[in-house]
Protein backbone atom coordinates (compact mmCIF):
# COMPACT_ATOMS: atom_id res chain seq x y z
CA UNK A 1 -36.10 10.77 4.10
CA UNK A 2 -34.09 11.25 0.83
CA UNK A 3 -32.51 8.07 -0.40
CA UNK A 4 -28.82 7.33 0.38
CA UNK A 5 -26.30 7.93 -2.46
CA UNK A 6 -24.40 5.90 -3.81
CA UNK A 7 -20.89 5.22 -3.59
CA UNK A 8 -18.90 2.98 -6.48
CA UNK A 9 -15.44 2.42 -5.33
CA UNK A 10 -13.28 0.90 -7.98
CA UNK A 11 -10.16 -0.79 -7.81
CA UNK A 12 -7.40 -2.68 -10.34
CA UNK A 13 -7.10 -6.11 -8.59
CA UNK A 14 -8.44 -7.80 -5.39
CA UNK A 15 -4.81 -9.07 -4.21
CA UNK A 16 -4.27 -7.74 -0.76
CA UNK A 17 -2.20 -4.34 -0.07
CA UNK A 18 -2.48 -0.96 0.88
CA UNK A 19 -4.67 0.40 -1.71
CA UNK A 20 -7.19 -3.06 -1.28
CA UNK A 21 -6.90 -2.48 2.66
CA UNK A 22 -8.16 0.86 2.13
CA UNK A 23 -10.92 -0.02 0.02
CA UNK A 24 -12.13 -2.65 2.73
CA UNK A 25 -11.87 -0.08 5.45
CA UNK A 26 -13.37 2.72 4.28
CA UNK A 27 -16.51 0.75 2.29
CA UNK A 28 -17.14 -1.26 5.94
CA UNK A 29 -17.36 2.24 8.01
CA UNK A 30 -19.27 4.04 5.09
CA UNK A 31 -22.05 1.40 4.90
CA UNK A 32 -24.48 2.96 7.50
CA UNK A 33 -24.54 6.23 5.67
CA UNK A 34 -24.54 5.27 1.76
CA UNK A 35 -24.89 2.96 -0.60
CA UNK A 36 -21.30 1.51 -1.13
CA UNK A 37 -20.75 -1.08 -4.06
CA UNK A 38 -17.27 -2.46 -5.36
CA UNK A 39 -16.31 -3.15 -8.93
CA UNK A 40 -12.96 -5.04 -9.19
CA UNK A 41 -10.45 -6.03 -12.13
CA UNK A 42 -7.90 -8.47 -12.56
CA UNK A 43 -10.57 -11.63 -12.82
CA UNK A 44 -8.03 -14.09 -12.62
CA UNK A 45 -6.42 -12.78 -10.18
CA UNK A 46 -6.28 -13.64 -6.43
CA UNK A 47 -9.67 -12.69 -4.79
CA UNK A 48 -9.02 -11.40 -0.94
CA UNK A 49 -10.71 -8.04 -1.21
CA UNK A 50 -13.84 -9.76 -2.39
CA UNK A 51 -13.07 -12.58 -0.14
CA UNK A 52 -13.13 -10.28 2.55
CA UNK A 53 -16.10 -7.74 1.40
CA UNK A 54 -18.42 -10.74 -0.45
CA UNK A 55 -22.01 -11.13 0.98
CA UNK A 56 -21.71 -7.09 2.42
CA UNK A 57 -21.67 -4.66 -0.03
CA UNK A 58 -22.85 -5.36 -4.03
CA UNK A 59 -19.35 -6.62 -5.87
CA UNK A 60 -19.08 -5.95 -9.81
CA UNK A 61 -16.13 -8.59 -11.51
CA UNK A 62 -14.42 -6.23 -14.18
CA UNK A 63 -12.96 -8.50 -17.11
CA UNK A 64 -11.38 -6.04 -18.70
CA UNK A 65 -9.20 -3.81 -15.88
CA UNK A 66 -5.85 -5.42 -15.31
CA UNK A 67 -2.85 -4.40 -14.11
CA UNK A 68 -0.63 -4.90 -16.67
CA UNK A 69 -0.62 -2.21 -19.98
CA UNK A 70 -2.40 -3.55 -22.70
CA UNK A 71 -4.05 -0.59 -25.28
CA UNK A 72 -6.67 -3.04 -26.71
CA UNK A 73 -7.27 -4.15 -23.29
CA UNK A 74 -7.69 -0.82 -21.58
CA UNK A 75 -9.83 0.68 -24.26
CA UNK A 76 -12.55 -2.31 -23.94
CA UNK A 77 -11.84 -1.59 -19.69
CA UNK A 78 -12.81 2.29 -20.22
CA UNK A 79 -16.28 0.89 -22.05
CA UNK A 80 -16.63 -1.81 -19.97
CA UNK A 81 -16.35 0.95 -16.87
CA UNK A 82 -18.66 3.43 -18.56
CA UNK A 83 -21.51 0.85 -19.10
CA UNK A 84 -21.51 -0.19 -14.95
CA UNK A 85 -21.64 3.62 -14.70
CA UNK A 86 -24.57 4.16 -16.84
CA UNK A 87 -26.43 0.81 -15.45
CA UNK A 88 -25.93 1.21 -12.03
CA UNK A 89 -25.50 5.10 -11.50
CA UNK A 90 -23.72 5.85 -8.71
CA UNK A 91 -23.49 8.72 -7.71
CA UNK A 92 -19.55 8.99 -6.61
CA UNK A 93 -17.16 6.76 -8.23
CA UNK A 94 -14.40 6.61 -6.20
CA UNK A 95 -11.26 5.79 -7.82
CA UNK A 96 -8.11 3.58 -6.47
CA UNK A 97 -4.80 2.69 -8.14
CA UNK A 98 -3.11 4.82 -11.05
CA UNK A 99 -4.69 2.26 -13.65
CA UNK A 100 -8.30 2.73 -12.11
CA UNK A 101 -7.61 6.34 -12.17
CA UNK A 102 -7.05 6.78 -15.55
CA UNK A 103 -9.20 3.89 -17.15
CA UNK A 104 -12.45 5.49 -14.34
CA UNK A 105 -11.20 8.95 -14.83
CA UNK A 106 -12.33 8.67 -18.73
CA UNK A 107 -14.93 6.10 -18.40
CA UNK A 108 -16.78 9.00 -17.12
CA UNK A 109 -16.66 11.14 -19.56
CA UNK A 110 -18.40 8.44 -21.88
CA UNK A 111 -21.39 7.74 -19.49
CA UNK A 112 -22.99 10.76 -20.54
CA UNK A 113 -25.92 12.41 -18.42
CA UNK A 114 -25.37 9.05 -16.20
CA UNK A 115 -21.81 10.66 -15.23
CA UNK A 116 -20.82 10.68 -11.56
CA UNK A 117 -18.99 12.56 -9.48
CA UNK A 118 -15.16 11.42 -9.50
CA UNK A 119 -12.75 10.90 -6.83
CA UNK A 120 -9.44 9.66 -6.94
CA UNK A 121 -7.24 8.35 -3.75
CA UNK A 122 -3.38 8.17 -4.69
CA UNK A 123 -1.99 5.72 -3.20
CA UNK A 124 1.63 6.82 -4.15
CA UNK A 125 2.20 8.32 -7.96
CA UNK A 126 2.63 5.59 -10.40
CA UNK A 127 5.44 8.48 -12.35
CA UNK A 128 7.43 7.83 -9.13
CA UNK A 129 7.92 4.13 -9.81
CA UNK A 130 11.28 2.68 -11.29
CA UNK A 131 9.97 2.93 -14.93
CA UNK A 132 11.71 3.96 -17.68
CA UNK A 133 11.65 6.68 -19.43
CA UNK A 134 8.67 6.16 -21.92
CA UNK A 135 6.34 4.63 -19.16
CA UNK A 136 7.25 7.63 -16.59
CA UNK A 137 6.20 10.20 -19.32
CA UNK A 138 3.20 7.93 -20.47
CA UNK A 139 2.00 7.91 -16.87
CA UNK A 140 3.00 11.33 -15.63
CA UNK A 141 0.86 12.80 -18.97
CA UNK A 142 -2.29 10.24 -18.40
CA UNK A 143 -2.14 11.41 -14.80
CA UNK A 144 -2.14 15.21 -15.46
CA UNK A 145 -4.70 14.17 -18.27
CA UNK A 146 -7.20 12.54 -16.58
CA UNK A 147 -6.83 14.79 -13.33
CA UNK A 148 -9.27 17.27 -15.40
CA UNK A 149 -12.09 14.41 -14.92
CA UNK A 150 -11.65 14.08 -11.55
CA UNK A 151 -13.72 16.67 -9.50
CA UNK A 152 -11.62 15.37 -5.90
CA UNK A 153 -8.11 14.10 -5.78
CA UNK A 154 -7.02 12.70 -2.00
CA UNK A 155 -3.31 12.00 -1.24
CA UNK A 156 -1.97 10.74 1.77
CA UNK A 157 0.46 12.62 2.80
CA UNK A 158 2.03 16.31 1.51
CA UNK A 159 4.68 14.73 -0.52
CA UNK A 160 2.23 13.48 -2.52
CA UNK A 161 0.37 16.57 -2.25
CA UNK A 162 3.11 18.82 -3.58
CA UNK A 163 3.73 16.35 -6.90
CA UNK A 164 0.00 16.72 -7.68
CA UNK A 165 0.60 20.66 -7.47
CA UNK A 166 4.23 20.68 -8.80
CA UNK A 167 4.15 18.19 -11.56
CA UNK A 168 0.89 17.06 -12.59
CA UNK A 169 -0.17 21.24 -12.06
CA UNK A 170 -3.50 19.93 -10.35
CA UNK A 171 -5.20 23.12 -8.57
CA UNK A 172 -4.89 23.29 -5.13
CA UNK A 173 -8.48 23.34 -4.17
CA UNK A 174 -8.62 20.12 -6.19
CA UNK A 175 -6.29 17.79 -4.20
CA UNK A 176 -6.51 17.37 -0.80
CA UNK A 177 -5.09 15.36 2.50
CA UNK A 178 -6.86 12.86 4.48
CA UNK A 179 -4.55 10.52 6.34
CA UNK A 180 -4.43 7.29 6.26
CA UNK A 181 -6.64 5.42 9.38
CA UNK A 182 -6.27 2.59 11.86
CA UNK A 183 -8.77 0.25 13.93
CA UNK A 184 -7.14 -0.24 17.04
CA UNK A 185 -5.15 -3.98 17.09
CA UNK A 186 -7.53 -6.21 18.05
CA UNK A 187 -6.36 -10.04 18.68
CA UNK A 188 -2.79 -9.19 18.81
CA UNK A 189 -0.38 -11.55 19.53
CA UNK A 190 3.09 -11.11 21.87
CA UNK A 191 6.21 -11.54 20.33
CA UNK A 192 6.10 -15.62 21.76
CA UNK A 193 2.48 -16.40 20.14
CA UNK A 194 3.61 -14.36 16.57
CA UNK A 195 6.77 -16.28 16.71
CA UNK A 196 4.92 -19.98 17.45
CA UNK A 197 2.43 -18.77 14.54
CA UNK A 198 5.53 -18.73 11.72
CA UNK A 199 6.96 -21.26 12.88
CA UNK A 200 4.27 -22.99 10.73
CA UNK A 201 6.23 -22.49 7.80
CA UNK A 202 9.69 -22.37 9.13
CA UNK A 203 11.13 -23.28 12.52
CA UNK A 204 14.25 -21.04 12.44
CA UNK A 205 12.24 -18.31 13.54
CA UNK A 206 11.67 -19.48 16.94
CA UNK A 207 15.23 -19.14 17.90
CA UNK A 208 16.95 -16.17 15.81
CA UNK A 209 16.67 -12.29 15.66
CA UNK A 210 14.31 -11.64 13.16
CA UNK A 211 14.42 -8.63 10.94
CA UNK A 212 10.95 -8.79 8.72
CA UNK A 213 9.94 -7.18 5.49
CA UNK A 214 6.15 -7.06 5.20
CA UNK A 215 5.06 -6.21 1.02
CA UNK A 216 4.44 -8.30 -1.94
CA UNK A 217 7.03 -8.51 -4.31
CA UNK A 218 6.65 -6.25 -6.61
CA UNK A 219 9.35 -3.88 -8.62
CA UNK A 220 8.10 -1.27 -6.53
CA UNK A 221 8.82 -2.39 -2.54
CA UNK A 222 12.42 -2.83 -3.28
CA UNK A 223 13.40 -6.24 -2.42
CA UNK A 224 16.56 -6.32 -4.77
CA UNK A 225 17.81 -3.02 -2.51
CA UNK A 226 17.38 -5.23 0.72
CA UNK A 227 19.02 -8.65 -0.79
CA UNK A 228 22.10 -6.75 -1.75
CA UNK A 229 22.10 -4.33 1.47
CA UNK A 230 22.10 -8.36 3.29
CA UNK A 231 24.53 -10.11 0.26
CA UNK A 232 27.33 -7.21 1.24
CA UNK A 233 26.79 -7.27 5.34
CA UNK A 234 26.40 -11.25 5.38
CA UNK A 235 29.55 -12.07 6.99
CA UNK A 236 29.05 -9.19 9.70
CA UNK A 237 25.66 -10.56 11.11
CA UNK A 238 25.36 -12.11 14.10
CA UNK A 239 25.11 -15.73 13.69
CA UNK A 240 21.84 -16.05 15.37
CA UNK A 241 19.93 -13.28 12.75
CA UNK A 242 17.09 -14.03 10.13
CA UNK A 243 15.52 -12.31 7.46
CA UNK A 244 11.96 -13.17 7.09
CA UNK A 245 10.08 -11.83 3.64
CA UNK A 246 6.44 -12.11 4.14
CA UNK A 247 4.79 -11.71 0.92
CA UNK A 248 4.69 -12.88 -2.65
CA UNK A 249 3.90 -11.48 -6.37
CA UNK A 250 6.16 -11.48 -9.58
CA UNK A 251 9.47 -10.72 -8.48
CA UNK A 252 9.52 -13.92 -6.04
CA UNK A 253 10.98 -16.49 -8.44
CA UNK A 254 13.89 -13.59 -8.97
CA UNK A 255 14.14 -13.02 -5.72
CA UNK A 256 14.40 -16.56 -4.57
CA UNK A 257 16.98 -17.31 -7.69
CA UNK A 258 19.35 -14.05 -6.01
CA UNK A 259 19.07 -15.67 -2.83
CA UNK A 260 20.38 -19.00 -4.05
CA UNK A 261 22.86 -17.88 -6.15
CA UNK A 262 24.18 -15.52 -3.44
CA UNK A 263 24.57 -18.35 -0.86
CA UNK A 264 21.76 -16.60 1.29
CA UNK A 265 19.49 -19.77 2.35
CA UNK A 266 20.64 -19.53 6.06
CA UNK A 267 19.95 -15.56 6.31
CA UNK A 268 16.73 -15.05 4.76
CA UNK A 269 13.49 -16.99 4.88
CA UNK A 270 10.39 -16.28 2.41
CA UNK A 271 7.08 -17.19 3.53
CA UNK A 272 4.51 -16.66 0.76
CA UNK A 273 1.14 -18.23 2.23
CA UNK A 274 0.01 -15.59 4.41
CA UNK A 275 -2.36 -13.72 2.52
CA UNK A 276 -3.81 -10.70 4.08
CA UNK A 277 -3.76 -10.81 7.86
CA UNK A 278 0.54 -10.31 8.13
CA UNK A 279 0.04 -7.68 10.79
CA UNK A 280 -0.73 -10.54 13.46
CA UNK A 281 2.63 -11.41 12.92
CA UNK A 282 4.74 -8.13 13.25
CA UNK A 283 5.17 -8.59 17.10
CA UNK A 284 7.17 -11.83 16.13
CA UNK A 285 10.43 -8.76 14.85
CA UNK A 286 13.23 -7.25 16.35
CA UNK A 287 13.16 -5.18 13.87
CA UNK A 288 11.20 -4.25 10.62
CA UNK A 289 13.07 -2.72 7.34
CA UNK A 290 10.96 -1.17 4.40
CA UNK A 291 13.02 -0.64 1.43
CA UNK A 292 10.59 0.75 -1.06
CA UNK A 293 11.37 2.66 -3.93
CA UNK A 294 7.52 4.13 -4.31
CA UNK A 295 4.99 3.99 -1.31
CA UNK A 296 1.79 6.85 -0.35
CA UNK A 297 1.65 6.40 2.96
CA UNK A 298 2.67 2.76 4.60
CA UNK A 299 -0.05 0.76 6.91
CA UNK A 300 2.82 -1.38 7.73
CA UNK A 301 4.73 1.43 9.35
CA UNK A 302 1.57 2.67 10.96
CA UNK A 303 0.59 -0.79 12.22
CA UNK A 304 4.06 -1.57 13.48
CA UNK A 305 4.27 1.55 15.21
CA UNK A 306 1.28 0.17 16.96
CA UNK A 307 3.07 -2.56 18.28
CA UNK A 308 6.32 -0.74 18.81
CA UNK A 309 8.56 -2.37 16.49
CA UNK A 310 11.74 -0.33 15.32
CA UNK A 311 11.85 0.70 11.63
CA UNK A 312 14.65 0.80 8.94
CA UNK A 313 12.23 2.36 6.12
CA UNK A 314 13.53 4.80 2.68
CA UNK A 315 12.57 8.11 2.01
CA UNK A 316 9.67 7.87 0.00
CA UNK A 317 6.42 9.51 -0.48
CA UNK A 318 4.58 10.22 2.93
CA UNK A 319 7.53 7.52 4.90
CA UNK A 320 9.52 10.84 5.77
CA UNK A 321 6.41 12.52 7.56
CA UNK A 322 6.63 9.50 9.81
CA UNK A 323 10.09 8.77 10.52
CA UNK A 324 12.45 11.12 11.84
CA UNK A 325 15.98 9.71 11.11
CA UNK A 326 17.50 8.30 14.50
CA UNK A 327 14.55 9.80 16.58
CA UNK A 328 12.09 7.23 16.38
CA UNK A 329 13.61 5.17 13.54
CA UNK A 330 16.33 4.83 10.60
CA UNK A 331 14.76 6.59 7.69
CA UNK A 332 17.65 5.95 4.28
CA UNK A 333 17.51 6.93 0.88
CA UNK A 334 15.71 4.73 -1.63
CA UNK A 335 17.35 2.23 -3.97
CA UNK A 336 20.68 2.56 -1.67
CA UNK A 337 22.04 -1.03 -0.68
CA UNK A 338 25.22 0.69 1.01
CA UNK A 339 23.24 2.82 3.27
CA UNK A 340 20.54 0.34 4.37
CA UNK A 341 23.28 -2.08 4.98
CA UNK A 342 24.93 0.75 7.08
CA UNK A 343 21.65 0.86 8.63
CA UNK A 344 20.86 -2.64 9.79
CA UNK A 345 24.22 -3.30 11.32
CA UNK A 346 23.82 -0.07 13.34
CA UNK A 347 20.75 -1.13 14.51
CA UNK A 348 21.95 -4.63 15.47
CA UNK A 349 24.98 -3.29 16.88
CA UNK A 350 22.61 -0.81 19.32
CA UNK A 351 19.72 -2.80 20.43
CA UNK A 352 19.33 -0.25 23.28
CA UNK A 353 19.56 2.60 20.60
CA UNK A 354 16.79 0.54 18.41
CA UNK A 355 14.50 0.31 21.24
CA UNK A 356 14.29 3.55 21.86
CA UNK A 357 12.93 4.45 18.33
CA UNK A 358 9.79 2.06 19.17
CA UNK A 359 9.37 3.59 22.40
CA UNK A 360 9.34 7.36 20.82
CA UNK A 361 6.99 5.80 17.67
CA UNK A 362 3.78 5.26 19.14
CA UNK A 363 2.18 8.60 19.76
CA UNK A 364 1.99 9.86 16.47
CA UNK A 365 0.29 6.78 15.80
CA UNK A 366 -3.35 8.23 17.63
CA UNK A 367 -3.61 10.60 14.12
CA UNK A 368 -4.31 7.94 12.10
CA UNK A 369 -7.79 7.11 13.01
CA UNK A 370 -9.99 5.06 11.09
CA UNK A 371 -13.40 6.80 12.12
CA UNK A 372 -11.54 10.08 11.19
CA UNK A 373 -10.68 8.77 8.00
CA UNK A 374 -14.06 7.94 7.34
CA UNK A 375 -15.89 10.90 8.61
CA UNK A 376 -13.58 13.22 7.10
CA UNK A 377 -14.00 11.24 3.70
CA UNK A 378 -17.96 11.27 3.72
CA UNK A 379 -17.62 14.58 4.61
CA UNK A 380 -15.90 15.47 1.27
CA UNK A 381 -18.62 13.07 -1.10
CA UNK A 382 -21.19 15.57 0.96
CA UNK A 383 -19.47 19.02 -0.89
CA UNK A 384 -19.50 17.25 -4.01
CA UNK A 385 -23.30 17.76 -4.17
């Protein structure tokens, strides 16, 4: 029996998201059939993907890959990279997060006849962040770069298909689609349980409307968009609605300064200690809103469509392949307070409307199967060879 290859996935930091959820799902299912080891940057940063994967698969603690841009930093990261490649040799090295991309993307050109096979998942094009000007054309030319390294590129949906083809001119038989997949909810709570559950950290919730927001706060999930959609429609809520923010990262002592200077304590509520297991909690909303300015393709949309929760989401990367505007959701323009305000109130105005969007959400939900996901991903390592 030949030996199993082996997969290297790699990833920027272990603080839990998409791109870390995706990491954890596929490496689990692909265990029986390779080899799968994780190496993982941002040392001091918080741990739940190797929480979660430590003591079952081999874990490799990058000192040098970090989030932020640092030249002198990233150069040691690319050597750093290219020696695990060399003394471990895996045979695919499968890429995650724009920084892994590029820093993995040319570590393997330096691991010379050690070099593995590359693959990169996008999890949303970094060039479609709110950067400016310098950083978009930094990353948009490391991106088209580096894509010449890569032998496999996977995007999530064909929005970010078509920006591989359009603007970083990758070939089309380089980039590919494999959606995103789902294990079916297991443990789930009802709306009563989820409810009891944050009540933990704030007892409002057990007697309000609650409209959630499930994503760290970062630049890119658009929590300034949502606070001023909320600071311009405050005195048109109903009196018995709360905002609940589940999530933290560097924009929350920003976020939490808008909210007090804005006389917001009484709308909104942050809770910032649940780590990585914030789906439990999406049957506690009456509605959800995602007001990202830069996503691939969403688990939180998937996983509330799951549980038939209504969605106020923008139209960003693979979000508009989900949501049909006022079919099975509200689906706005990014970085638009005035329209996600209109939004909200409509939705709050219509709860019969609203509930009809999470009745008509979750059949296309049954496409986004894990095992798919995984067979149609080993599937691809298998042409590489």
């Amino acid at each position: 029996m030949a030996p199993k290859q082996k997969i290297l996935f790699v990833i920027t930091q272990g603080k839990w998201g998409g791109a870390q959820k995706y990491v954890h799902d596929l490496a689990k299912k692909l265990t029986n059939d390779f080899v799968v080891e994780l190496a993982i940057g941002e040392p001091k940063g918080e741990k739940d993907l190797l929480d979660k994967l430590e003591n079952k698969i081999k874990i490799y603690q990058l000192a040098r890959l970090k989030r932020a841009i640092s030249p002198r930093q990233d150069i040691l990261a690319i050597f750093e990279l290219a020696r695990l490649y060399k003394n471990t040799k895996p045979d695919i090295v499968h890429l995650n997060s724009s920084k892994a991309s590029i820093i993995g993307s040319l570590a393997g050109r330096l691991a010379g006849r050690h070099r593995p096979k590359i693959i990169y998942t996008a999890h949303g094009w970094v060039f479609n962040e709110p950067l400016n000007s310098l950083k978009k054309f930094t990353y948009l030319w490391l991106e088209k770069y580096t894509a010449r390294f890569k032998d496999k590129i996977i995007a999530l949906s064909e929005s970010d298909r078509q920006d591989g083809l359009e603007k970083l001119k990758i070939k089309k038989e380089k980039i590919l689609i494999i959606p995103l997949g789902l294990e079916k909810p297991t443990n789930v709570l009802n709306q009563t349980q989820a409810r009891a559950e944050l009540a933990k950290y704030d007892v409002r919730v057990l007697n309000k409307k609650l409209i959630g927001t499930v994503a760290n706060f970062y630049a890119t999930k658009g929590h300034d968009i949502l606070l001023s959609a909320i600071n311009q429609i405050k005195t048109k809520l109903p009196d018995d609605c709360l905002f609940v923010l589940i999530g933290s990262g560097p924009k929350q002592i920003e976020i939490t300064k808008y909210i007090k200077d804005n006389n917001l304590n009484d709308l909104i509520v942050i809770i910032d200690e649940i780590k990585n297991d914030a789906v439990r909690y999406l049957p506690a909303f009456d509605l959800l809103v995602l007001p990202s300015k830069k996503e691939g393709l969403p688990y939180t949309i998937l996983e509330a469509r799951q549980q038939n929760i209504p969605i106020i989401a923008t139209n960003v990367g693979g979000v508009g392949s989900l949501i049909q505007d006022q079919q099975n959701g509200r689906l706005v323009p990014a970085s638009d307070p005035d329209k996600l305000a209109q939004a909200i109130i409509a939705c709050l105005q219509n709860p019969q409307q609203t509930k009809k969007y999470a009745n008509a959400a979750p059949a296309s939900v049954k496409n986004f199967d894990l095992d798919e996901m995984a067979r149609q991903t080993s599937n691809l390592y298998h042409t590489l060879f």
